[in-house]
N, C-alpha and C. Protein backbone atom coordinates (compact mmCIF):
# COMPACT_ATOMS: atom_id res chain seq x y z
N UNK A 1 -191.93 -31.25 107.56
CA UNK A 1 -190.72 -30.51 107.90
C UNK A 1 -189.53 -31.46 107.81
N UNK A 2 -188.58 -31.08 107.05
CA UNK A 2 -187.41 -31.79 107.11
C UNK A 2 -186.34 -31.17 107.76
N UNK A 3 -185.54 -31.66 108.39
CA UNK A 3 -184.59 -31.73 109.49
C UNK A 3 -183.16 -31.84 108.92
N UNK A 4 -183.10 -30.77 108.83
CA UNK A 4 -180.86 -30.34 108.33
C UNK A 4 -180.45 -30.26 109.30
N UNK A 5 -179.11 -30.59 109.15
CA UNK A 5 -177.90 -30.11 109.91
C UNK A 5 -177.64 -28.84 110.36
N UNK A 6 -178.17 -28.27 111.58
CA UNK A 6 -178.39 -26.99 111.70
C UNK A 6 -177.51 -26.76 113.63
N UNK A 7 -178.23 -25.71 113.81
CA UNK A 7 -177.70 -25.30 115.28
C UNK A 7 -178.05 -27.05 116.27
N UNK A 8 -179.33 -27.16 116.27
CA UNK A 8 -180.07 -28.40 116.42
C UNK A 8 -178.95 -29.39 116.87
N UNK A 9 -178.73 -29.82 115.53
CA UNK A 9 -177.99 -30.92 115.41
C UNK A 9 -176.61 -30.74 116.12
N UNK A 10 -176.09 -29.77 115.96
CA UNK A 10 -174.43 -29.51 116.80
C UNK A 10 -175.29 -29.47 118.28
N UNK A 11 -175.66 -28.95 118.76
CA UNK A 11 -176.14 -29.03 120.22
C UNK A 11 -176.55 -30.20 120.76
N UNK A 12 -177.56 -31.27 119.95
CA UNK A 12 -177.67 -32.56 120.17
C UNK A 12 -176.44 -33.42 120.57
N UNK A 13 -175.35 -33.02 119.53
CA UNK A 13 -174.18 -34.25 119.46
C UNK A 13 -173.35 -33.26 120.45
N UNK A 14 -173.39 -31.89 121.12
CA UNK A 14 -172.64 -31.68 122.21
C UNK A 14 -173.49 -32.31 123.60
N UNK A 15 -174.80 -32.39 123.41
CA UNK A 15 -175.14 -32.99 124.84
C UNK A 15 -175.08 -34.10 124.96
N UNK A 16 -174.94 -34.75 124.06
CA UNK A 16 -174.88 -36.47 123.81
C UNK A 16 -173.10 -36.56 124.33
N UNK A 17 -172.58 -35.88 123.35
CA UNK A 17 -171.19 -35.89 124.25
C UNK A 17 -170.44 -35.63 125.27
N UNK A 18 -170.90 -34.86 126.08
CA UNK A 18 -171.23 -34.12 127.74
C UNK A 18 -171.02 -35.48 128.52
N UNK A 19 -171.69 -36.46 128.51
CA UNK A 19 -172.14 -37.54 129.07
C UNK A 19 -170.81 -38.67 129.13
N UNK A 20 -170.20 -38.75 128.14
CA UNK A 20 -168.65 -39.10 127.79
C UNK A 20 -167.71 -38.69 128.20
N UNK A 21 -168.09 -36.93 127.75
CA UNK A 21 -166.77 -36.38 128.81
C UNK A 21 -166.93 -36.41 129.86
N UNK A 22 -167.85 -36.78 130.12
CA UNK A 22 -167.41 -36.79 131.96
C UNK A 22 -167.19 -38.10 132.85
N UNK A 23 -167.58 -38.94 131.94
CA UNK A 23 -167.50 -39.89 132.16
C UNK A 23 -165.85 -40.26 132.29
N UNK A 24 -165.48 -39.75 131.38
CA UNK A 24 -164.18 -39.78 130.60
C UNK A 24 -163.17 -39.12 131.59
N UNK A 25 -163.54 -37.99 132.07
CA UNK A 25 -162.96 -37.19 133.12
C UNK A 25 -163.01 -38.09 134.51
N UNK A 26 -163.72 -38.70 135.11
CA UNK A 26 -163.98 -39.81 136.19
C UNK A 26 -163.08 -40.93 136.04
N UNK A 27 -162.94 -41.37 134.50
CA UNK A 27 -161.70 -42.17 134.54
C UNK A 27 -160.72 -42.13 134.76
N UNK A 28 -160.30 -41.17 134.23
CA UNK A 28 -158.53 -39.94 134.33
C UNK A 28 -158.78 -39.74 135.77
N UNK A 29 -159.68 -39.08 136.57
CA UNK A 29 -159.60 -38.93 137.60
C UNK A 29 -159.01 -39.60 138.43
N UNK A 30 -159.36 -41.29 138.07
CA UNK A 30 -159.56 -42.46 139.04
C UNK A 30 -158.06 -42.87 138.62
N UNK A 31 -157.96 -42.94 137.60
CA UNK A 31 -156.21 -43.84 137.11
C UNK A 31 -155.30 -43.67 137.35
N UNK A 32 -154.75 -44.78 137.97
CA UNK A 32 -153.23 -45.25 138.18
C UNK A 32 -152.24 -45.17 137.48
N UNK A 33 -152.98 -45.37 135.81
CA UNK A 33 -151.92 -45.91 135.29
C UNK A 33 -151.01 -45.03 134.68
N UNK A 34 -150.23 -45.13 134.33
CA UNK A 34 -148.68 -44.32 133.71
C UNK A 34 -148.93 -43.83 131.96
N UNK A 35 -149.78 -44.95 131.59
CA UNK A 35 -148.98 -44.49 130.49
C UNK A 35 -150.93 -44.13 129.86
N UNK A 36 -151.14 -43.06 130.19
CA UNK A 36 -152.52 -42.19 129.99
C UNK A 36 -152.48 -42.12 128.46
N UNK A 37 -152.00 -41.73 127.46
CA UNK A 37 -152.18 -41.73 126.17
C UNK A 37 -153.17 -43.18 125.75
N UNK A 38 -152.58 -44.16 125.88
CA UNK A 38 -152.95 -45.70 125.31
C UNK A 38 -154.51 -45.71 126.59
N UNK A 39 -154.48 -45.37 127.70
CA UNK A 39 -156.34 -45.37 128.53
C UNK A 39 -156.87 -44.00 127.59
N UNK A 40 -156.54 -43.07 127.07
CA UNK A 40 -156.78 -42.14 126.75
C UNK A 40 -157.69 -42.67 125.23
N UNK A 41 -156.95 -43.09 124.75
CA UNK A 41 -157.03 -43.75 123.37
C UNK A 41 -157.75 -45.17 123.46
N UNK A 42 -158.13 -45.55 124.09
CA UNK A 42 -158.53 -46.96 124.37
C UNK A 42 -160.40 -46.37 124.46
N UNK A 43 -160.49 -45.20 125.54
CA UNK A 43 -161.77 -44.69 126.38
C UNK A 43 -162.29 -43.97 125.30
N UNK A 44 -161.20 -43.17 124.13
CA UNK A 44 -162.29 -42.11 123.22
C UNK A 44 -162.81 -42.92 122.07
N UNK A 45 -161.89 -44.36 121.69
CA UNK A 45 -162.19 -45.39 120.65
C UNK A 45 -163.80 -45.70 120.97
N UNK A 46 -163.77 -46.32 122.41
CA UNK A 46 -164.61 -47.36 122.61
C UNK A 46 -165.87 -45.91 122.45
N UNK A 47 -166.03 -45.19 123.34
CA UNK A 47 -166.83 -44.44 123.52
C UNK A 47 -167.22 -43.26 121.88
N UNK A 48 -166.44 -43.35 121.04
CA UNK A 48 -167.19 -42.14 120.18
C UNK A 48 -167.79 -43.58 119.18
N UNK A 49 -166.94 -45.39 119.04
CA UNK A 49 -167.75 -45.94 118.17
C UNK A 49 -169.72 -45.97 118.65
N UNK A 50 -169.17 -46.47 119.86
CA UNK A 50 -170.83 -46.67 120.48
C UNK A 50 -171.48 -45.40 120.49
N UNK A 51 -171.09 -44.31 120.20
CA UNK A 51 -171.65 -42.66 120.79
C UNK A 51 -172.18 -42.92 118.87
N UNK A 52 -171.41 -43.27 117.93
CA UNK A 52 -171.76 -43.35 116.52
C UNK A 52 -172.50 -44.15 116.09
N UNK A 53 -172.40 -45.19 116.64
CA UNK A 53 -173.55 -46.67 116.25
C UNK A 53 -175.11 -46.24 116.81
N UNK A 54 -174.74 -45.94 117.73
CA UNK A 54 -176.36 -46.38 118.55
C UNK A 54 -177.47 -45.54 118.37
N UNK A 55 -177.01 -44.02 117.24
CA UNK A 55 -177.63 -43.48 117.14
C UNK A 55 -178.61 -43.90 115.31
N UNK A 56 -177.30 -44.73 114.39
CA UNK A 56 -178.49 -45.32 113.23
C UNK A 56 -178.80 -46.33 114.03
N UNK A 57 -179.25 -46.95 115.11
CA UNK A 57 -179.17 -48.39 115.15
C UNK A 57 -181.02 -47.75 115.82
N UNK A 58 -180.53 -46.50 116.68
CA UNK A 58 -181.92 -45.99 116.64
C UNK A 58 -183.22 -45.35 115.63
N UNK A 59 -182.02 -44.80 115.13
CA UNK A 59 -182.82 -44.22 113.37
C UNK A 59 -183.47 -45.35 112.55
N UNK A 60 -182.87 -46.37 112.47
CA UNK A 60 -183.32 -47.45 111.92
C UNK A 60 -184.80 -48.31 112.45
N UNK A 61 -184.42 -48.01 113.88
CA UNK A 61 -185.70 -49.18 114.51
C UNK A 61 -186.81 -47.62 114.23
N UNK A 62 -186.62 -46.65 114.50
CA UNK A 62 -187.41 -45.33 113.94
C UNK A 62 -188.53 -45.59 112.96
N UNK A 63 -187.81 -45.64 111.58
CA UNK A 63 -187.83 -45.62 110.59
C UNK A 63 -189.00 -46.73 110.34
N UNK A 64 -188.47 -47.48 110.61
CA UNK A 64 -189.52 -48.83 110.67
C UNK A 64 -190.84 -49.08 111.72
N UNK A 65 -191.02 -47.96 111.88
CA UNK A 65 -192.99 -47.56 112.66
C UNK A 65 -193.32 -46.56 112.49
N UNK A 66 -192.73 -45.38 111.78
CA UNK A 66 -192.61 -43.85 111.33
C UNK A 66 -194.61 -44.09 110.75
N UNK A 67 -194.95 -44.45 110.24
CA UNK A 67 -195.67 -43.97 109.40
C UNK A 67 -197.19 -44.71 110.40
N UNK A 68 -196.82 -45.13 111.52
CA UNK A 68 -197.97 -45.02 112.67
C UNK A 68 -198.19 -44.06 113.43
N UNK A 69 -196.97 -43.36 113.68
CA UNK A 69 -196.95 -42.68 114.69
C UNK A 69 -196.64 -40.92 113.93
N UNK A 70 -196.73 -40.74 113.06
CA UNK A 70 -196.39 -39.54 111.92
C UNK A 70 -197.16 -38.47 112.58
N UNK A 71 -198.54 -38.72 113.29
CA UNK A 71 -199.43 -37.57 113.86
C UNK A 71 -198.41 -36.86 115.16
N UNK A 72 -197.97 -37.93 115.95
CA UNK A 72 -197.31 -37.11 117.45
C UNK A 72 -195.95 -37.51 117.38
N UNK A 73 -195.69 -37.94 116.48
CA UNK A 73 -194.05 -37.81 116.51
C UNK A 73 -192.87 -36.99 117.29
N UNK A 74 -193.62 -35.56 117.10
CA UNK A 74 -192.97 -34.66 117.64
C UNK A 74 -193.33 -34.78 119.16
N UNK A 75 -194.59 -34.84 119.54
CA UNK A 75 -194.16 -35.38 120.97
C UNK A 75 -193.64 -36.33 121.84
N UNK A 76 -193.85 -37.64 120.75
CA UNK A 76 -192.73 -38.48 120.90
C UNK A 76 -190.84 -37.65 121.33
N UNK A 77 -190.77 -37.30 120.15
CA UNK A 77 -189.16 -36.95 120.03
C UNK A 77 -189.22 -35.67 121.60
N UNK A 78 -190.28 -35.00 121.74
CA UNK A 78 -189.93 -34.05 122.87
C UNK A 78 -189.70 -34.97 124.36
N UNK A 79 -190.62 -35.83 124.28
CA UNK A 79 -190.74 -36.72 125.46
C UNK A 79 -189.47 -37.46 125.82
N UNK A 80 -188.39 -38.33 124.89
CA UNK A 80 -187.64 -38.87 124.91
C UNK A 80 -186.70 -37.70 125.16
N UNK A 81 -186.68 -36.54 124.10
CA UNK A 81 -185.02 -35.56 124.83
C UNK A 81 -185.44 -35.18 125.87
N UNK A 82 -186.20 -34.84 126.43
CA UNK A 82 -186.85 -34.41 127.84
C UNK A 82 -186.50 -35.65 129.13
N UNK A 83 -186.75 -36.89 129.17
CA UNK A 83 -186.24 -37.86 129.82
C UNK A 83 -184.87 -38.02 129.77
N UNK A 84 -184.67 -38.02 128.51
CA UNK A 84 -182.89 -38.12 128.50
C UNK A 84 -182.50 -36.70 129.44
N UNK A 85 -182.29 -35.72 128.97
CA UNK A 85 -181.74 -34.69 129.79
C UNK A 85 -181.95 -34.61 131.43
N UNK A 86 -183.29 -34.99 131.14
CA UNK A 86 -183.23 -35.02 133.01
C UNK A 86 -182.56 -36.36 133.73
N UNK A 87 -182.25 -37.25 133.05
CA UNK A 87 -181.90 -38.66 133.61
C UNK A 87 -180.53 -38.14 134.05
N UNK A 88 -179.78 -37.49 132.65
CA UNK A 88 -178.38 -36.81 132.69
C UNK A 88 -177.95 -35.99 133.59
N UNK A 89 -179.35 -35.15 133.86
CA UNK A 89 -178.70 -33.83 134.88
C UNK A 89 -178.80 -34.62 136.59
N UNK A 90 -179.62 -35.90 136.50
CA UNK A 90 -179.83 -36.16 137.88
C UNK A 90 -178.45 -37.40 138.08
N UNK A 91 -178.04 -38.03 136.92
CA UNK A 91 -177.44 -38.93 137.46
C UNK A 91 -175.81 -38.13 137.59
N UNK A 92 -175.77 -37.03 136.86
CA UNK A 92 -174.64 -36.00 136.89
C UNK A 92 -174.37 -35.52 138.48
N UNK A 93 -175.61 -35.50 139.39
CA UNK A 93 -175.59 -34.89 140.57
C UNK A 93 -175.82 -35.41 141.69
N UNK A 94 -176.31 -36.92 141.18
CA UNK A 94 -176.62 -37.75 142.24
C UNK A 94 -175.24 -38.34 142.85
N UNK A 95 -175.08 -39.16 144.27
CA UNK A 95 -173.69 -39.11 144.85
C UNK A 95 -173.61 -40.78 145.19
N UNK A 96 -174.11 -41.60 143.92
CA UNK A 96 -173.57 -42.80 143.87
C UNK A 96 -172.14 -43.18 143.59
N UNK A 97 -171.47 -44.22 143.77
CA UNK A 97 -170.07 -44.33 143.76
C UNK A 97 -169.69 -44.25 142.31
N UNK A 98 -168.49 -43.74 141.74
CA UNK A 98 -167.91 -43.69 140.89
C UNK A 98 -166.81 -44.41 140.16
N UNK A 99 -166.81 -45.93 141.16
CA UNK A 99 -166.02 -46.51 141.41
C UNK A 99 -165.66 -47.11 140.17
N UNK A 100 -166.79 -47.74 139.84
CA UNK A 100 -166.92 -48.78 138.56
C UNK A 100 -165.93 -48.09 137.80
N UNK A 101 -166.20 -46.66 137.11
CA UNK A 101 -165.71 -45.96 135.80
C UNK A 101 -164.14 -45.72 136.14
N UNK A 102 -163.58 -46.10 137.04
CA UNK A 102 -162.60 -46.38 136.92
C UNK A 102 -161.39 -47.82 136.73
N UNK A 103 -162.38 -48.10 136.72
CA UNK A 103 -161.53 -49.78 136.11
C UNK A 103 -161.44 -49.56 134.61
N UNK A 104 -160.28 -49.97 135.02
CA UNK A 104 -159.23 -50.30 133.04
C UNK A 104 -159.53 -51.38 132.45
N UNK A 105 -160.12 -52.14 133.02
CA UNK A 105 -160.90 -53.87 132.42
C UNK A 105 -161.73 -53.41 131.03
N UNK A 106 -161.35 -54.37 129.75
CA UNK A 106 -162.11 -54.25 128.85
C UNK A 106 -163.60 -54.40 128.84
N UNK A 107 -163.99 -55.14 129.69
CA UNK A 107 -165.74 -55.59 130.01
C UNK A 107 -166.27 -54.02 130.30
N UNK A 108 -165.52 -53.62 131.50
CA UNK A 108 -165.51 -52.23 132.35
C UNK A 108 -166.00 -51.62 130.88
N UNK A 109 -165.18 -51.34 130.03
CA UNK A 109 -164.96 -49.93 129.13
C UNK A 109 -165.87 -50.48 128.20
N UNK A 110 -166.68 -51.70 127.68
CA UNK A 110 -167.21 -52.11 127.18
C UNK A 110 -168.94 -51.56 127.73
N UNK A 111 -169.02 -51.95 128.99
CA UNK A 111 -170.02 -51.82 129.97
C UNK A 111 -170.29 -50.19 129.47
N UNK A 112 -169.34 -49.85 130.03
CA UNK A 112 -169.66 -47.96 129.96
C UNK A 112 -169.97 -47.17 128.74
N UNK A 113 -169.26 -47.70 127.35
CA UNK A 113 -169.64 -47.20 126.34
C UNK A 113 -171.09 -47.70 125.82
N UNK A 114 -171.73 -48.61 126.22
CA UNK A 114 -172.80 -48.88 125.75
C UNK A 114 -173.84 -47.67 127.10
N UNK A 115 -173.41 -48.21 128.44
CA UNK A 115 -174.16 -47.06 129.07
C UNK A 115 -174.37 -45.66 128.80
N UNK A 116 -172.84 -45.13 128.04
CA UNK A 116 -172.99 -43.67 127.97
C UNK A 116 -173.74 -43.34 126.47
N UNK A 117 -173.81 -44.61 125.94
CA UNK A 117 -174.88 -44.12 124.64
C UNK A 117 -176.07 -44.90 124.57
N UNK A 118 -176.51 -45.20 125.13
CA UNK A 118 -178.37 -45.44 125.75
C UNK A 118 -178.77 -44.21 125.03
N UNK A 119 -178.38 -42.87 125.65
CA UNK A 119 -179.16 -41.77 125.31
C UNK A 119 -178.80 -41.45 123.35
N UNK A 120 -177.66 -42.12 123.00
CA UNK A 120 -177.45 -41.51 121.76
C UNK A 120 -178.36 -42.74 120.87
N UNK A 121 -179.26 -43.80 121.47
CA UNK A 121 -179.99 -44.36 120.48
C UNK A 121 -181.16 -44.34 120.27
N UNK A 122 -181.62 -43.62 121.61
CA UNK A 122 -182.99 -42.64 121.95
C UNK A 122 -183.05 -41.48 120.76
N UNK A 123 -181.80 -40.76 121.12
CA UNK A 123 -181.41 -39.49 120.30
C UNK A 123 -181.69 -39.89 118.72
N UNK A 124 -181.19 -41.27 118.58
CA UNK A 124 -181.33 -41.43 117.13
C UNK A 124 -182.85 -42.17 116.33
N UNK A 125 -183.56 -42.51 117.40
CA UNK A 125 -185.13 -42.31 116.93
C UNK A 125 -185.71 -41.68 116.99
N UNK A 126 -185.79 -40.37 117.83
CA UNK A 126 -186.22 -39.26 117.51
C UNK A 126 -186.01 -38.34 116.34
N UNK A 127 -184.50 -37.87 115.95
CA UNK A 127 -183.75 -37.95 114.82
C UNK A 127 -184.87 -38.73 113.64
N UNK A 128 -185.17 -39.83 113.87
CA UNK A 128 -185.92 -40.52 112.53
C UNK A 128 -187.53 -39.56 112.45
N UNK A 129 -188.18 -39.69 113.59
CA UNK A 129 -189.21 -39.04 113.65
C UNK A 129 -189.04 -37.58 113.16
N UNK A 130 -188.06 -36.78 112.89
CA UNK A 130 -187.68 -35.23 112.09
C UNK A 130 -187.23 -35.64 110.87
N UNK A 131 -186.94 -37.26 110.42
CA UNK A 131 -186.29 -36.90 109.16
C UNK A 131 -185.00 -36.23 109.14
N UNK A 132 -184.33 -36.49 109.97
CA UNK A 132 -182.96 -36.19 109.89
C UNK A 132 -181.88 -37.20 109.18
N UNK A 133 -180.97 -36.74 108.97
CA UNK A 133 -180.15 -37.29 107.58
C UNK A 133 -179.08 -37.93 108.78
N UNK A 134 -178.92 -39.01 109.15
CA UNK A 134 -178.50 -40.06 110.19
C UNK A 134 -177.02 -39.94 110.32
N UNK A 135 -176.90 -40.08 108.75
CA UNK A 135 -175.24 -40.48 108.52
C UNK A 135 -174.32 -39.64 109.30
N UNK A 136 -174.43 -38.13 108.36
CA UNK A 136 -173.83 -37.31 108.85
C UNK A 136 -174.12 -36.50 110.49
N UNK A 137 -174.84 -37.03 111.04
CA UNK A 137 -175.15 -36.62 112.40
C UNK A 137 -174.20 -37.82 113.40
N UNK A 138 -174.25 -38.88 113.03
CA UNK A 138 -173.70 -40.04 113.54
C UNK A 138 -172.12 -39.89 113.66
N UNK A 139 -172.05 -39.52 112.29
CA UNK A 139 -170.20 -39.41 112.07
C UNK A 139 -169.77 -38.36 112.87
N UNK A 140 -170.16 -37.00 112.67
CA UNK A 140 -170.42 -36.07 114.08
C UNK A 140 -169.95 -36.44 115.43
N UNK A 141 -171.57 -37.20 115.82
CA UNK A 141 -171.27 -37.49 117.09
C UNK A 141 -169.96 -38.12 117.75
N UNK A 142 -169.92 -39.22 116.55
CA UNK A 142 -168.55 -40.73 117.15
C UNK A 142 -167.70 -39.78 117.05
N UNK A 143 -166.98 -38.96 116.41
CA UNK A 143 -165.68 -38.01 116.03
C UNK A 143 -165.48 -37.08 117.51
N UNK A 144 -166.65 -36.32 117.65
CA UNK A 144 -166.40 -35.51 118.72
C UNK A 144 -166.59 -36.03 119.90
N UNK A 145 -167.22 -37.51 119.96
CA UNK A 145 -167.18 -37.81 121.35
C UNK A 145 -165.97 -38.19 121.63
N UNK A 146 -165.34 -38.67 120.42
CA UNK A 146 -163.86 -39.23 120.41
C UNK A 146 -162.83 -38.71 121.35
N UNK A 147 -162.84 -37.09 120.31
CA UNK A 147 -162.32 -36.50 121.15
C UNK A 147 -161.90 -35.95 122.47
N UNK A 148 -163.71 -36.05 122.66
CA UNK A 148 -164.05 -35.39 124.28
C UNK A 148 -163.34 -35.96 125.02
N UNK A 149 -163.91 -37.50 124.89
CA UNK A 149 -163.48 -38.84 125.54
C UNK A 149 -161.84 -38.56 125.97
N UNK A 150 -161.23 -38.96 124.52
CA UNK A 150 -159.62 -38.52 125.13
C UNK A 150 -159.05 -37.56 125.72
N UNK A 151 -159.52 -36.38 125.62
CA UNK A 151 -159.32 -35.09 126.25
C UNK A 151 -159.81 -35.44 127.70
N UNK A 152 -161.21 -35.98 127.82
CA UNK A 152 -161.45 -36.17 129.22
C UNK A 152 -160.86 -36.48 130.19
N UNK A 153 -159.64 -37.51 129.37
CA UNK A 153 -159.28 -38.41 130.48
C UNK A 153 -158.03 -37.54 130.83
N UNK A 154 -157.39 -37.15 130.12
CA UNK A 154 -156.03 -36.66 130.67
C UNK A 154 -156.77 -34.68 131.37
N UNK A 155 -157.90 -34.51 131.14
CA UNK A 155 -158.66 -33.02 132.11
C UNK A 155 -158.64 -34.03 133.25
N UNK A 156 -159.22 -35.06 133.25
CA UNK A 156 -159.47 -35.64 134.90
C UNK A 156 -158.67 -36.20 135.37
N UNK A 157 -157.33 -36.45 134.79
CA UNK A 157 -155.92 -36.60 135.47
C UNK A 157 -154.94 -35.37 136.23
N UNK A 158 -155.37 -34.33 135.27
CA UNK A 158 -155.06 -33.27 136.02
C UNK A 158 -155.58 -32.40 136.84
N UNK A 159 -157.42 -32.44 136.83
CA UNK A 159 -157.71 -31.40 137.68
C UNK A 159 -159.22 -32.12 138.54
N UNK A 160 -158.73 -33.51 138.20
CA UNK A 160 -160.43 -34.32 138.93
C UNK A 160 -161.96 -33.40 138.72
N UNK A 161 -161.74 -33.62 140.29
CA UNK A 161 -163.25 -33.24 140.30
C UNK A 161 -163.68 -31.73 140.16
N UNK A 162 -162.95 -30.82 139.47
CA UNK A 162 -163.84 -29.56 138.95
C UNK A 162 -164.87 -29.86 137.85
N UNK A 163 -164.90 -30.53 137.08
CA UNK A 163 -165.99 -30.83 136.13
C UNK A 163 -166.81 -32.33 135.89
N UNK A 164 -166.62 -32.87 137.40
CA UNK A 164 -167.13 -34.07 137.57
C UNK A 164 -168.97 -33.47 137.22
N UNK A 165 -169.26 -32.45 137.29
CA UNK A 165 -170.59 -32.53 136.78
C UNK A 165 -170.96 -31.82 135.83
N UNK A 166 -170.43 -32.07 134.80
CA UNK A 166 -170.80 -31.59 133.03
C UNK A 166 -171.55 -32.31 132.85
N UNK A 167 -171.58 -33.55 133.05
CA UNK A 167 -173.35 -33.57 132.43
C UNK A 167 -174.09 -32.66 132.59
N UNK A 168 -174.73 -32.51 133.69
CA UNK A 168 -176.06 -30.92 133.45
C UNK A 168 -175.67 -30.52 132.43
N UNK A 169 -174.52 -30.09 132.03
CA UNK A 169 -174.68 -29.28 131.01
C UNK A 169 -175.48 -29.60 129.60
N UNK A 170 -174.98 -31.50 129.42
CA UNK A 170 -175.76 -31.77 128.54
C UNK A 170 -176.89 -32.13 128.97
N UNK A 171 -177.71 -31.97 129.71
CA UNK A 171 -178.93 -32.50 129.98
C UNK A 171 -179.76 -31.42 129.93
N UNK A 172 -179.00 -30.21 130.77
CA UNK A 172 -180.12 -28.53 129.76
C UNK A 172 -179.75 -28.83 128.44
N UNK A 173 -178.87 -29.03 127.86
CA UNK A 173 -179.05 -28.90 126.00
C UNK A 173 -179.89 -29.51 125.70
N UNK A 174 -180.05 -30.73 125.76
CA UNK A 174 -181.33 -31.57 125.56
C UNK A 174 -182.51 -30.88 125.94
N UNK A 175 -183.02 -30.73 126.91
CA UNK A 175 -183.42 -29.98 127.29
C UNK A 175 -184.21 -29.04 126.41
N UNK A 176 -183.40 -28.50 126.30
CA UNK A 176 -183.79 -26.91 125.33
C UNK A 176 -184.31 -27.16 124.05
N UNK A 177 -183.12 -28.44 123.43
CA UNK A 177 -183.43 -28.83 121.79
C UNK A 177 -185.51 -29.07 122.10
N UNK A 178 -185.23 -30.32 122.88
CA UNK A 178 -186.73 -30.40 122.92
C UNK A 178 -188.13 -29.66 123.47
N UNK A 179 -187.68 -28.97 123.97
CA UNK A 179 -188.73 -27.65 123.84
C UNK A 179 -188.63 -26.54 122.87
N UNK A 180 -187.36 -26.68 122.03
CA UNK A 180 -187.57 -25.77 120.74
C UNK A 180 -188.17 -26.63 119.73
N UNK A 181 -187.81 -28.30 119.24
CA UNK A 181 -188.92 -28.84 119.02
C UNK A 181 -190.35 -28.76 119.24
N UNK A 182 -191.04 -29.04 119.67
CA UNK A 182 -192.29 -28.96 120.44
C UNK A 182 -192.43 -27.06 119.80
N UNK A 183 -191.76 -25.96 120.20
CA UNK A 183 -192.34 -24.83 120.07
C UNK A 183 -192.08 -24.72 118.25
N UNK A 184 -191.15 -25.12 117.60
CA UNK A 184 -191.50 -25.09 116.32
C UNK A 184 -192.75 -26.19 115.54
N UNK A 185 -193.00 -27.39 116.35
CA UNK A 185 -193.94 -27.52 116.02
C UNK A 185 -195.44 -26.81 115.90
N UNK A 186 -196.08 -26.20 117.18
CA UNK A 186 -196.39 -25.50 117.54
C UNK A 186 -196.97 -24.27 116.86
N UNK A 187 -196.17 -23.78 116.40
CA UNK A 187 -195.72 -22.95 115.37
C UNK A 187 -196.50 -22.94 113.84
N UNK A 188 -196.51 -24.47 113.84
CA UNK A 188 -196.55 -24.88 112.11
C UNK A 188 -198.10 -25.01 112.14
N UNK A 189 -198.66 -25.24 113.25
CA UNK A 189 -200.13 -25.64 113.77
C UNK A 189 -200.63 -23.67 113.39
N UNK A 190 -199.98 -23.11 113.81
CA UNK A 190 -200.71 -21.88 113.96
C UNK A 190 -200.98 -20.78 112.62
C-alpha cells in the first residue's frame, strides 16, 4: 500500500500542529512584550522549521530498518500515533506550570520548538513505514505550523486561556488517524 497525500495526511499535520498552537497561545498569553509581531514571528519561525525538520529526520532514520520490520509496521506506526495523541491530550490537561513557555529567551524558544516536535519525528517514521512521500508532507507541516504558531500568539494575547487546551484536539486526531490505520490494514488481511 502506498501512502498519498490524502485526508490522512492534512489531519496528521493539523494534530501535529495543535501542539504549537497552543503552545503558541501560552506564550501570547504570558507576554509582556509590546511589540507582539517580531515574538509572533520569532515563535512561528522557530516552531514550523523544527515542526518541518523532524519529521524527514524521522522518515529517514525509518527508512533505514524498513525492510526488518515490513511484517508489523503498521502496528508499529499505530502504536507510536496512539502514544503520541495520548501524551498530547494528557499533557494538554495536566496542571503543571506554564511558566517556562513564556520566556522570550532564545534557549527558551529553542527548548520548546524541539519539544513541540518530538511528536512530528515520531510522526515522520511512521510516515516511512506507509511509504509516504516526506517532502511534501514536511513542507505542509513547517508552513502551517508557521502559521498557527503566529496566529497563536497574538489569540493568546487577546483571549488567554479559552483555548489553553487544543491540544486534545490534536491528540483525538492522532488518535483516529491511527486506528483508521490499523482498520485499513485490517481490511487488506481480509
Amino acid at each position: 500500500m502506498v501512502y498519498e497525500m490524502d485526508i490522512v495526511t492534512i489531519l496528521i499535520v493539523l494534530g501535529l500542529a495543535m501542539d504549537s498552537f497552543s503552545v503558541s497561545i501560552t506564550r501570547g498569553f504570558a507576554s509582556t512584550k509590546t511589540r507582539m509581531f517580531i515574538e509572533a514571528l520569532k515563535t512561528g519561525f522557530f516552531f514550523g522549521l523544527f515542526q518541518g525538520l523532524m519529521p524527514i529526520i524521522g522518515w529517514l532514520a525509518g527508512l533505514s530498518f524498513i525492510d526488518f520490520i515490513s511484517g508489523f509496521d503498521h502496528w508499529i506506526a499505530f502504536g507510536l500515533l496512539v502514544f503520541i495523541g495520548v501524551r498530547m491530550i494528557y499533557e494538554s490537561i495536566s496542571r503543571e506550570s506554564k511558566q517556562v513557555v513564556s520566556s522570550s529567551s532564545f534557549k527558551v524558544l529553542i527548548m520548546l520548538s524541539i519539544a513541540t516536535s518530538i511528536d512530528a519525528l515520531v510522526v515522520g517514521l511512521s510516515l516511512s513505514f506507509l511509504e509516504a512521500s516526506i517532502v511534501t508532507a514536511a513542507i505542509i507541516i513547517g508552513i502551517l505550523t508557521f502559521f498557527l504558531s503566529f496566529i497563536g500568539v497574538y489569540i493568546g494575547k487577546k483571549f488567554g486561556g479559552y483555548f489553553e487546551k487544543i491540544g486534545v484536539l490534536g491528540g483525538i486526531i492522532l488518535i483516529v488517524i491511527a486506528v483508521r490505520i490499523m482498520i485499513e490494514h485490517l481490511e487488506i488481511l481480509i
